[in-house]
N, C-alpha and C. Protein backbone atom coordinates (compact mmCIF):
# COMPACT_ATOMS: atom_id res chain seq x y z
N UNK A 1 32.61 -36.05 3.60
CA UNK A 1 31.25 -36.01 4.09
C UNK A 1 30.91 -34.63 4.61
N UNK A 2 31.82 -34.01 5.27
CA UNK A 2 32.09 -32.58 5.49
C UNK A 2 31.58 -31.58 4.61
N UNK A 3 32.30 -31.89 3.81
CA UNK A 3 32.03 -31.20 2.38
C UNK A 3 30.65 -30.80 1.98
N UNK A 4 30.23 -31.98 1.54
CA UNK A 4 29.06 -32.40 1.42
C UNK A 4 27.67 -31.81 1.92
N UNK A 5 27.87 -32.16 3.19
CA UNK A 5 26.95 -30.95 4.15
C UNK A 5 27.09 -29.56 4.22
N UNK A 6 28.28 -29.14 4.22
CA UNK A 6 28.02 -28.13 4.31
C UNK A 6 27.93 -27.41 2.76
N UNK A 7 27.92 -27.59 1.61
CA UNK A 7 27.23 -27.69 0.34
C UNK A 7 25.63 -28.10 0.46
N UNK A 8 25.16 -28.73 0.97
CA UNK A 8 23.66 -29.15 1.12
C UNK A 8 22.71 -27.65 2.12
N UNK A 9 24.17 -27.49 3.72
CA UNK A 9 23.58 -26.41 3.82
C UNK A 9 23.46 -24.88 3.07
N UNK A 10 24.20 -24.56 2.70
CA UNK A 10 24.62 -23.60 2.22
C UNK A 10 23.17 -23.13 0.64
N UNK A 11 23.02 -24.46 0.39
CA UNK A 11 21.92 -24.56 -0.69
C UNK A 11 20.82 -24.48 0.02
N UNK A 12 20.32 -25.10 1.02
CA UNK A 12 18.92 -24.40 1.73
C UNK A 12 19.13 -23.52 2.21
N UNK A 13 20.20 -23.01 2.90
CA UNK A 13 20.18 -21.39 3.37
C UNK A 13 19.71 -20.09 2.12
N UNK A 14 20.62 -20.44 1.06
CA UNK A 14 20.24 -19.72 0.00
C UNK A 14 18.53 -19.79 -0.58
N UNK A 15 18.35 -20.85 -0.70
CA UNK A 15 16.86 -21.30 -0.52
C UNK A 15 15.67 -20.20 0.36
N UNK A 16 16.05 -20.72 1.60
CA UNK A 16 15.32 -20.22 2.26
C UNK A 16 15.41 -18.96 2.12
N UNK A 17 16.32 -18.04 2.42
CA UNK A 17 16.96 -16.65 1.93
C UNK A 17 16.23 -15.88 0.61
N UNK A 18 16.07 -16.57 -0.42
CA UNK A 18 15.18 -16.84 -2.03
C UNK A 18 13.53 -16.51 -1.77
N UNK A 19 13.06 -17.39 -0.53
CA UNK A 19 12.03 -17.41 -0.30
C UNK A 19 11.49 -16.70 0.65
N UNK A 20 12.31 -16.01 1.48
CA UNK A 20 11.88 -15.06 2.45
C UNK A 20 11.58 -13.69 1.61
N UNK A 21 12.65 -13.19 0.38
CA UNK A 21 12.56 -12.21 -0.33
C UNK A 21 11.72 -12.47 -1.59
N UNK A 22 11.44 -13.24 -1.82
CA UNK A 22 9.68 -13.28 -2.58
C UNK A 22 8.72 -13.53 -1.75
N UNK A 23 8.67 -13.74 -0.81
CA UNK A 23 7.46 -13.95 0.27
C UNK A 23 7.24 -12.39 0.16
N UNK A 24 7.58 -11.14 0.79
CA UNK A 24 7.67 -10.26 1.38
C UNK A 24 6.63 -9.46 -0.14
N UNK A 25 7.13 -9.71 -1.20
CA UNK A 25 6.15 -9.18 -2.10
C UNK A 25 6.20 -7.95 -2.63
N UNK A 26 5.74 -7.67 -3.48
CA UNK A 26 5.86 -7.06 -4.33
C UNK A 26 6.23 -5.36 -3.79
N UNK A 27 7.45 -4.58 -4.03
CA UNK A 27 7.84 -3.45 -3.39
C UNK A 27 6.72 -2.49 -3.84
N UNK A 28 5.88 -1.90 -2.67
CA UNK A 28 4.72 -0.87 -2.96
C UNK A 28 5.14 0.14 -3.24
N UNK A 29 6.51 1.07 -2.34
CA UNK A 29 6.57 1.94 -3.28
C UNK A 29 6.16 2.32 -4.47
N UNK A 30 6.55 1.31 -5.34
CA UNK A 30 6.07 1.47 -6.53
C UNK A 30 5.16 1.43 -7.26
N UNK A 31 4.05 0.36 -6.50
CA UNK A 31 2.89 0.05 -6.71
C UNK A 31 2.04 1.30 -6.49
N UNK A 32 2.12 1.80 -5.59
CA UNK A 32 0.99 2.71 -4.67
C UNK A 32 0.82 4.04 -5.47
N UNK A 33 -0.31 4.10 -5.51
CA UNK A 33 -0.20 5.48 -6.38
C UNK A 33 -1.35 5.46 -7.38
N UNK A 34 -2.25 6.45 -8.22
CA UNK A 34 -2.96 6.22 -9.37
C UNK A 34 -2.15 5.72 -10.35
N UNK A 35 -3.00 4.79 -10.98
CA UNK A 35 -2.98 4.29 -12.45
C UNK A 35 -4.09 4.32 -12.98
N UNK A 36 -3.60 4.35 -14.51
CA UNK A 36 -4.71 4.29 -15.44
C UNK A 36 -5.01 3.54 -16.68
N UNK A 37 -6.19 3.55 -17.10
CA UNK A 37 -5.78 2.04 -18.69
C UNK A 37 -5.38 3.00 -19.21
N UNK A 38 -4.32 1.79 -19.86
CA UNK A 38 -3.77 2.60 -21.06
C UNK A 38 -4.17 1.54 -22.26
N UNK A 39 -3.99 0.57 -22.38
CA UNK A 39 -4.49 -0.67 -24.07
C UNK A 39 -5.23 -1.69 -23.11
N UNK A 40 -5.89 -2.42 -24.06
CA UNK A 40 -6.77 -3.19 -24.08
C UNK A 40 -6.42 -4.23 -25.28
N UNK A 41 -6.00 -5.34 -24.36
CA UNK A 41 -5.54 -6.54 -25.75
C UNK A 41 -4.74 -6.42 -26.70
N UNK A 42 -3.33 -5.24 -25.92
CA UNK A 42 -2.57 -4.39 -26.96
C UNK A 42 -3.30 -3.52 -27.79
N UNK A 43 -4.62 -3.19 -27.76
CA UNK A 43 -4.56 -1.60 -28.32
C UNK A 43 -4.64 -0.16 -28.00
N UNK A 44 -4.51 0.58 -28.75
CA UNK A 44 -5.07 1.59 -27.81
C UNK A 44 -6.49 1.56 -27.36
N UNK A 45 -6.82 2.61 -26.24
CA UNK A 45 -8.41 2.51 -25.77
C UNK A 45 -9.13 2.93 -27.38
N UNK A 46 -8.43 4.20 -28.29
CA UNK A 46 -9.37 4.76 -28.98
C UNK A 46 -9.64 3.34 -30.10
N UNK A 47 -9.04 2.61 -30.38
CA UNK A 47 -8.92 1.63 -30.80
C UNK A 47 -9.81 0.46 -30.40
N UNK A 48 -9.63 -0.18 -29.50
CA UNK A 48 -10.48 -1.05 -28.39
C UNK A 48 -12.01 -0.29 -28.99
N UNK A 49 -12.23 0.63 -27.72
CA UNK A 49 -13.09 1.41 -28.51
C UNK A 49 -13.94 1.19 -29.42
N UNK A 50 -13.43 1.79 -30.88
CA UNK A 50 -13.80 1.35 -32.05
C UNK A 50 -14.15 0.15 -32.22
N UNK A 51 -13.38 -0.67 -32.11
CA UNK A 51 -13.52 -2.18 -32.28
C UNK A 51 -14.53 -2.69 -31.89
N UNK A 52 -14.87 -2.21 -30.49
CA UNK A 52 -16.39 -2.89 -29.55
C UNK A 52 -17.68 -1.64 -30.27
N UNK A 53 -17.24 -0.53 -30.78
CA UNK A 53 -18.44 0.14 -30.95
C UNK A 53 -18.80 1.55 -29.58
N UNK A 54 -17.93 1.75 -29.19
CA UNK A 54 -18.39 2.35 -28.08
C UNK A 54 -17.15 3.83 -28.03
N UNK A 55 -17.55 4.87 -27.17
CA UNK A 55 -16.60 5.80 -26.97
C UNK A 55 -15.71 5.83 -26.19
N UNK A 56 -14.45 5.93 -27.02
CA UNK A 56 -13.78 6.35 -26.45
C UNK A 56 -13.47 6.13 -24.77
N UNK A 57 -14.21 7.08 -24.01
CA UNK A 57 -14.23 7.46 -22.44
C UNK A 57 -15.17 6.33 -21.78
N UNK A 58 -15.59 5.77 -22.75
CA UNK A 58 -15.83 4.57 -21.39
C UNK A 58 -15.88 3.65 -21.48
N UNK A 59 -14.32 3.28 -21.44
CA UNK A 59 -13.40 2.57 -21.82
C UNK A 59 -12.09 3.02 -20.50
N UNK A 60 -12.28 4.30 -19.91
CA UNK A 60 -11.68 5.26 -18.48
C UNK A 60 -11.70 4.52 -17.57
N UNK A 61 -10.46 4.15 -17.25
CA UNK A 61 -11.20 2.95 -15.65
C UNK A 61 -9.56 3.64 -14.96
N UNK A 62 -9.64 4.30 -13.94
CA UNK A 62 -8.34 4.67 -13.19
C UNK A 62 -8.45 3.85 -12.08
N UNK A 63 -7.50 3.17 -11.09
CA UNK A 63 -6.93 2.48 -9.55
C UNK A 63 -6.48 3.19 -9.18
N UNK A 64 -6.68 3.67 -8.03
CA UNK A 64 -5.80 4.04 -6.44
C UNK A 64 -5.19 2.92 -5.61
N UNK A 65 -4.32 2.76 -5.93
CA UNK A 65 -3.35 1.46 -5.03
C UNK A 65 -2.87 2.17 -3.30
N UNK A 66 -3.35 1.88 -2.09
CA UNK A 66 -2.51 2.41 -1.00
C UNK A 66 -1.90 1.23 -0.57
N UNK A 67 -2.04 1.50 1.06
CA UNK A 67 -1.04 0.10 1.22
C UNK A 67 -2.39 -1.42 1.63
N UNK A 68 -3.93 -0.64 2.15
CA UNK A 68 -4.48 -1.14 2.61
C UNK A 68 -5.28 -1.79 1.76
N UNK A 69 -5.82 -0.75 0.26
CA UNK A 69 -6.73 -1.29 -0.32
C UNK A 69 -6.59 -0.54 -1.70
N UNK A 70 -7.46 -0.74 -2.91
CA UNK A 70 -7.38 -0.52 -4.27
C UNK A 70 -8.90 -0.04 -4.38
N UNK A 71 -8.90 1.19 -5.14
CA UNK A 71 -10.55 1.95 -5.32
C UNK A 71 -9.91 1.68 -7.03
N UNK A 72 -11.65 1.28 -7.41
CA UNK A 72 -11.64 1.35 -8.77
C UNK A 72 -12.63 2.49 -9.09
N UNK A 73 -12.22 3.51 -10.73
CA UNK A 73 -13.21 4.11 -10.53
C UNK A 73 -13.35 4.27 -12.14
N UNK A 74 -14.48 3.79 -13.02
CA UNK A 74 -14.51 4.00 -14.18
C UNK A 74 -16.12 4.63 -14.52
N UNK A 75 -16.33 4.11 -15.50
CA UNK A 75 -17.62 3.98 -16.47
C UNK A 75 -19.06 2.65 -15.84
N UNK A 76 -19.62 3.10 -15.67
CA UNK A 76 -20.38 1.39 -15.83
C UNK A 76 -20.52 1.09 -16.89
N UNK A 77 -20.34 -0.71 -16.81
CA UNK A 77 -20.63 -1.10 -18.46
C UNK A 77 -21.65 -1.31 -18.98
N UNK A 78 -23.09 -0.99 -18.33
CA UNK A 78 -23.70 -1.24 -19.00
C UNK A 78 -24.47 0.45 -20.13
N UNK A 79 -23.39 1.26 -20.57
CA UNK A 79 -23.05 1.80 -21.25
C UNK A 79 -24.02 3.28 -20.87
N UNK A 80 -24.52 3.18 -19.83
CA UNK A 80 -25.42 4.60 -19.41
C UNK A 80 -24.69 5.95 -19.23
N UNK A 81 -23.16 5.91 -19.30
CA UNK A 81 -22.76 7.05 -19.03
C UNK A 81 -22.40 7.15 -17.40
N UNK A 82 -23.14 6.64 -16.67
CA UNK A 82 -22.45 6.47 -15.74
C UNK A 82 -21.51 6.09 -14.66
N UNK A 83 -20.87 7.30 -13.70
CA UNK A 83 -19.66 6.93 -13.02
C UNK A 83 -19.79 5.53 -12.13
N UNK A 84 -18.93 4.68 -11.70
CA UNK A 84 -19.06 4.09 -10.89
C UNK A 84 -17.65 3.58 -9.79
N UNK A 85 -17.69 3.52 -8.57
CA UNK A 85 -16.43 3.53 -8.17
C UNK A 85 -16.82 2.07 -6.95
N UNK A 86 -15.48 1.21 -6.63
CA UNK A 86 -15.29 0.09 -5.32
C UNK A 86 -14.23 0.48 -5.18
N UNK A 87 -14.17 -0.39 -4.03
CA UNK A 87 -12.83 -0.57 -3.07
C UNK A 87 -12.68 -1.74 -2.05
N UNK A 88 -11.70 -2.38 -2.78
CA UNK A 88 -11.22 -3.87 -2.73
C UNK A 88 -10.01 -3.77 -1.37
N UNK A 89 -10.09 -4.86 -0.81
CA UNK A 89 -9.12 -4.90 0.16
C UNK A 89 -8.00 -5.57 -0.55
N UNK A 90 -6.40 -4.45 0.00
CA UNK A 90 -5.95 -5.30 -1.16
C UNK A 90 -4.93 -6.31 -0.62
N UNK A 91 -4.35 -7.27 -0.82
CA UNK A 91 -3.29 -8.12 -0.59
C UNK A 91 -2.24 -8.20 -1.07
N UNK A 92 -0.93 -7.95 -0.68
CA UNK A 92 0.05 -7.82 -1.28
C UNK A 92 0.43 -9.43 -2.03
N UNK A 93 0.67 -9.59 -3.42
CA UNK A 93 1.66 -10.82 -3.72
C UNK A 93 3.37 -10.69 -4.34
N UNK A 94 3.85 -11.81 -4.56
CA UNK A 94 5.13 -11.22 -4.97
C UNK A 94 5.33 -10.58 -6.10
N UNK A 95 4.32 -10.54 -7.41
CA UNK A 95 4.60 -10.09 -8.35
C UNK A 95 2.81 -9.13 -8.66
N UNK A 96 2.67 -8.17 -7.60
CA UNK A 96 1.38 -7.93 -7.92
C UNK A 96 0.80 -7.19 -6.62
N UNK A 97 -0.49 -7.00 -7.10
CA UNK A 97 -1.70 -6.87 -5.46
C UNK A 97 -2.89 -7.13 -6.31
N UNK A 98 -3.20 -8.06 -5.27
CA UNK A 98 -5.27 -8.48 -5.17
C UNK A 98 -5.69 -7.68 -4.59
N UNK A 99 -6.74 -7.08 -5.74
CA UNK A 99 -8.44 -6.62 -4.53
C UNK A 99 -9.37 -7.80 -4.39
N UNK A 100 -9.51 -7.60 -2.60
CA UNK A 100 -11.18 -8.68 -2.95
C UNK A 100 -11.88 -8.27 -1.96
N UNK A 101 -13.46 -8.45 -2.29
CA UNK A 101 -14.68 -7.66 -1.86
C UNK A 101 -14.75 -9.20 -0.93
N UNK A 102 -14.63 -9.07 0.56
CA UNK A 102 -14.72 -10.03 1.59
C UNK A 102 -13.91 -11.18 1.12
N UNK A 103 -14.16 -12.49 0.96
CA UNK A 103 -13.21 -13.67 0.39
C UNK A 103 -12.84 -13.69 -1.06
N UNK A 104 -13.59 -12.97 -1.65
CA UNK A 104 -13.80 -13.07 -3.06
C UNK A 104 -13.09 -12.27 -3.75
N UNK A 105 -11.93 -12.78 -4.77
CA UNK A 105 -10.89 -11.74 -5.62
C UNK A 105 -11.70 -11.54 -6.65
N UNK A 106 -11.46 -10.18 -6.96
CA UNK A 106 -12.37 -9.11 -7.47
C UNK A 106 -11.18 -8.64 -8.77
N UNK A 107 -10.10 -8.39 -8.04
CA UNK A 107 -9.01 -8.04 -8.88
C UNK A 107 -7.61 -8.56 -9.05
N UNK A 108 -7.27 -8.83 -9.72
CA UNK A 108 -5.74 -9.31 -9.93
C UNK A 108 -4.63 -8.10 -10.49
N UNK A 109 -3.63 -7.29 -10.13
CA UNK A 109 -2.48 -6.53 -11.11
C UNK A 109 -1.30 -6.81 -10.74
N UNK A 110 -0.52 -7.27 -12.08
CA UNK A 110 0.58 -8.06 -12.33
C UNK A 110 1.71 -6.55 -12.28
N UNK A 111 2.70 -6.61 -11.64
CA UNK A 111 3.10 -5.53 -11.88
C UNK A 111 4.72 -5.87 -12.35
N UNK A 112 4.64 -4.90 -13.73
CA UNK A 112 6.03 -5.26 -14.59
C UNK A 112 6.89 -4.08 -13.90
N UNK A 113 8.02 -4.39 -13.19
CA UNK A 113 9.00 -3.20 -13.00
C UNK A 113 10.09 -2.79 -14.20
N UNK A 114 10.10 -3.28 -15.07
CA UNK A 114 10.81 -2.75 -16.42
C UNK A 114 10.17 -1.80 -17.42
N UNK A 115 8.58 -1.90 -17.19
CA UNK A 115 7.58 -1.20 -18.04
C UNK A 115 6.87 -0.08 -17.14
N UNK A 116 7.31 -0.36 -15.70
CA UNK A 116 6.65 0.27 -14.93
C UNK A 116 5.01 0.42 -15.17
N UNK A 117 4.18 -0.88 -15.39
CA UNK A 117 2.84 -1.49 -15.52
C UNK A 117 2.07 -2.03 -14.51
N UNK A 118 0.88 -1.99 -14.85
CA UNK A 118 0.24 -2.77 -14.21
C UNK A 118 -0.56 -3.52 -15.01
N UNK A 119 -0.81 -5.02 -14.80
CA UNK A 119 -1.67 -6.12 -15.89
C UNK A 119 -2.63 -6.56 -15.59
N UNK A 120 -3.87 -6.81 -15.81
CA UNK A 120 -5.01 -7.03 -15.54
C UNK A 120 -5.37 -8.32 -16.58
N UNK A 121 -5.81 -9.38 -16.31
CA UNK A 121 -6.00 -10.23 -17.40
C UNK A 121 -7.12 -11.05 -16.97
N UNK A 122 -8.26 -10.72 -17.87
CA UNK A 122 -9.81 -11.01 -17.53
C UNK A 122 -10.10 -12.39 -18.94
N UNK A 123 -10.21 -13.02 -18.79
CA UNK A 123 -10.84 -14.59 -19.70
C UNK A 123 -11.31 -15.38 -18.94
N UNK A 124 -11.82 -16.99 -19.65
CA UNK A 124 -12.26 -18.05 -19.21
C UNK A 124 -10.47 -18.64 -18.87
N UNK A 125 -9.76 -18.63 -19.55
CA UNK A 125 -7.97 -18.66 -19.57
C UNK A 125 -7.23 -18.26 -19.67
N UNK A 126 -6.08 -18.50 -20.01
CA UNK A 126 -4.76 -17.78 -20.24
C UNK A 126 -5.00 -17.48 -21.69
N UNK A 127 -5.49 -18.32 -22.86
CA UNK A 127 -5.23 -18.32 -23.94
C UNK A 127 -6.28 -17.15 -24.67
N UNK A 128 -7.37 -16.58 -23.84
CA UNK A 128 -8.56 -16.66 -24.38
C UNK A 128 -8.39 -14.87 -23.33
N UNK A 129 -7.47 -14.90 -22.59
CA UNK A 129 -7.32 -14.11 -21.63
C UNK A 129 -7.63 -12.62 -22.43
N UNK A 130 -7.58 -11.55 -21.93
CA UNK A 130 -7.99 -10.10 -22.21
C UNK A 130 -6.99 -9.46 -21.94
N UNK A 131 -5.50 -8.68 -22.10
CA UNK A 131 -5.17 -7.93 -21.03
C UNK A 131 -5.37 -6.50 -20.77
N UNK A 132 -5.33 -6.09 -19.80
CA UNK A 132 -5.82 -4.80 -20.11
C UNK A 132 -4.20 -4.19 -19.22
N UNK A 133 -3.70 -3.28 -19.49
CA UNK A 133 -2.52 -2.95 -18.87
C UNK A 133 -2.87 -0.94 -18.51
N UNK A 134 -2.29 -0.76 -17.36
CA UNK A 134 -2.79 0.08 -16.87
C UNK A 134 -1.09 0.72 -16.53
N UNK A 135 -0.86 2.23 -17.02
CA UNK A 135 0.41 3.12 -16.74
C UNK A 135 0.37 3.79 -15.27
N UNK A 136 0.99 5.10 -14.80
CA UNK A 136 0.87 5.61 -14.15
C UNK A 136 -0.03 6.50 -14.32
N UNK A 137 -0.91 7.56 -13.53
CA UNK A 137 -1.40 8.56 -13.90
C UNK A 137 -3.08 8.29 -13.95
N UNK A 138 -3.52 9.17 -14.34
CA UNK A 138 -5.41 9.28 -14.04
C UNK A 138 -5.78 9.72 -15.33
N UNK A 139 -6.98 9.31 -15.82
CA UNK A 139 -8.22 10.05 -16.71
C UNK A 139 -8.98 10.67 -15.49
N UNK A 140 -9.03 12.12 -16.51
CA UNK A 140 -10.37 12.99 -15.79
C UNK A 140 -11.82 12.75 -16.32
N UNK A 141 -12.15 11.10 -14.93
CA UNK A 141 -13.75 10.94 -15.53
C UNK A 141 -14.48 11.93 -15.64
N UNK A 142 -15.11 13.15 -14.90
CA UNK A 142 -15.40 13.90 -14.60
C UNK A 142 -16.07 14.73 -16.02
N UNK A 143 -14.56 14.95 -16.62
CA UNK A 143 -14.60 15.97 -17.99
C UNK A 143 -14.98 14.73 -19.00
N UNK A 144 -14.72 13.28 -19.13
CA UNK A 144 -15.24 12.44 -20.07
C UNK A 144 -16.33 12.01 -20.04
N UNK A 145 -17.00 12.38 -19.01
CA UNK A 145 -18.66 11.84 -18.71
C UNK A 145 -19.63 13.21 -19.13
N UNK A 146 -19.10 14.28 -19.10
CA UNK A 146 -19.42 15.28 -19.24
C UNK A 146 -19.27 15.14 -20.89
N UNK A 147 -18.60 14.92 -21.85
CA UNK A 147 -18.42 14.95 -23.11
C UNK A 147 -19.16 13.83 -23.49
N UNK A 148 -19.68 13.12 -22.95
CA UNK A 148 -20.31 11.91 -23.27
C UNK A 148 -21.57 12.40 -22.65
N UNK A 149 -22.28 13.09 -21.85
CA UNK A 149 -23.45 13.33 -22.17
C UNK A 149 -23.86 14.72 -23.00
N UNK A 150 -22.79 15.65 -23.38
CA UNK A 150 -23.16 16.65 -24.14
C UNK A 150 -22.99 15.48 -25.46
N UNK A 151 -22.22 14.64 -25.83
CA UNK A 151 -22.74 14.24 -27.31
C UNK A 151 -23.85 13.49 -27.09
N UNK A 152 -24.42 12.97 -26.10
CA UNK A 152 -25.96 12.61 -26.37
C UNK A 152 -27.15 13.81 -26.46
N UNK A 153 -26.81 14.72 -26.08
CA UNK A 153 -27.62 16.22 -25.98
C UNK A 153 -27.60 16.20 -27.11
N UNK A 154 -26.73 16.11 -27.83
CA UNK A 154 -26.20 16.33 -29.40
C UNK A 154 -26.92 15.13 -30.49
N UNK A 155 -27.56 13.99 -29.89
CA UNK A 155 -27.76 13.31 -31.14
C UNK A 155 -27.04 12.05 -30.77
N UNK A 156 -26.06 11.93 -30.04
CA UNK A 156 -25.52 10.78 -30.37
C UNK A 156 -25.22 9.72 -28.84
N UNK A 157 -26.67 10.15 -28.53
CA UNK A 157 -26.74 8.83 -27.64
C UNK A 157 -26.64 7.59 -28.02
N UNK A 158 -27.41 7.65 -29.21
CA UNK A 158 -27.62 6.42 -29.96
C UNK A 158 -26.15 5.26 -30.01
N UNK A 159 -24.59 6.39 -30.41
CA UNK A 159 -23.80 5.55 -30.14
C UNK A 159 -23.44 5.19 -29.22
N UNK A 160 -23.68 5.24 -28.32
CA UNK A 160 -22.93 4.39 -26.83
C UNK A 160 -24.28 3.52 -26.33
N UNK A 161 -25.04 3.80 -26.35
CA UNK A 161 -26.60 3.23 -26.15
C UNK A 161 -26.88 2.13 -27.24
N UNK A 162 -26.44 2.32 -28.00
CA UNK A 162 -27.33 1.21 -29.16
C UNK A 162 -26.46 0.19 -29.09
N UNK A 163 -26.22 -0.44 -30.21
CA UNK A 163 -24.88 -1.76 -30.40
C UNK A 163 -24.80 -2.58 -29.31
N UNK A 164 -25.57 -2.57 -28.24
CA UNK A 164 -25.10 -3.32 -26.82
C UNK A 164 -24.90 -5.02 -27.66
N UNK A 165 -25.23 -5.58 -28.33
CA UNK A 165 -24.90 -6.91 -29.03
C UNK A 165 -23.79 -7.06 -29.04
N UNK A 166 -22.70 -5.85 -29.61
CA UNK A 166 -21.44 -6.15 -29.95
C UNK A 166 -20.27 -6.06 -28.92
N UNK A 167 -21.17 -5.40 -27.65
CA UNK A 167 -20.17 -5.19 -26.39
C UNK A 167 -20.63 -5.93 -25.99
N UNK A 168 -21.75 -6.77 -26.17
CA UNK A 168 -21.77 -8.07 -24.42
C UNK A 168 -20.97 -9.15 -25.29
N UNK A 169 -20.78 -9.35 -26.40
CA UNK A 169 -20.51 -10.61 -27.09
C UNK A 169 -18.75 -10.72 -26.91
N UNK A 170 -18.00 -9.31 -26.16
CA UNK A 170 -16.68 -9.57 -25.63
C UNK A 170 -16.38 -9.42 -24.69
């Protein structure tokens, strides 16, 4: 009976032990820091991109992860060329950090330590899901917003401006 118990304890100690070190969450070191997209639904952006009809650069969406909170800073989508930036309070989880604007999660990133990633996965589901996966490192919005309004100077507003059918429909 001896036995027994102390086999029963020894299994919730480990237990509990299990659950104190996934409670604690996801190691920031690693987290913290710029990232940037890198694919979209496994492709590349220039790819993605193409696919929706749109350029290239805005498609640019970089995160600042600290310990407190997550700034997003990309493109707006509704395809004007312009910058737009938030900042989500963030919450540490065990495999990740949430931004959310007051109660409301705003953001989810899954973070792979073998790929050294971050995952973003936007759908109605899992099946139907989007992912968008984000590396280390930054796009210079700055210089891509700038190339995106000299090619409208140029004539080709029309592409990032027109087609809006084929970008709201994903």
């Amino acid at each position: 009976m001896k036995n027994v118990t102390k086999k029963v304890l020894a299994v919730v100690l480990v237990g509990i032990m299990m659950f104190s070190l996934t409670a604690c969450g996801v190691d920031m070191s690693k987290v913290k820091g710029d990232w940037t997209l890198s694919t979209v639904g496994g492709k590349s952006l220039a790819d993605a991109a193409a696919a929706s009809g749109v350029p290239e650069q805005l498609l640019y969406t970089n995160y600042t992860i600290t310990d407190k909170e997550i700034t997003m800073n990309g493109f707006n989508p509704d395809r004007s060329g312009n910058l737009i930036s938030d900042t989500f309070t963030l919450k540490q989880r065990s495999n990740g950090v949430e931004g959310y604007k007051g109660d409301t999660l705003a953001c989810s990133l899954i973070y792979d330590d073998k790929a050294n990633t971050l995952t973003m996965k936007i759908g109605a589901d899992e099946a139907s899901a989007v992912a968008y996966v984000f590396v280390k490192g930054t796009q210079d919005l700055n210089a891509a917003q700038a190339a995106l309004m000299g090619g409208a100077e140029e004539g080709g507003e029309e592409s990032y401006e027109g087609g809006e059918e084929g970008y709201e429909e994903e």
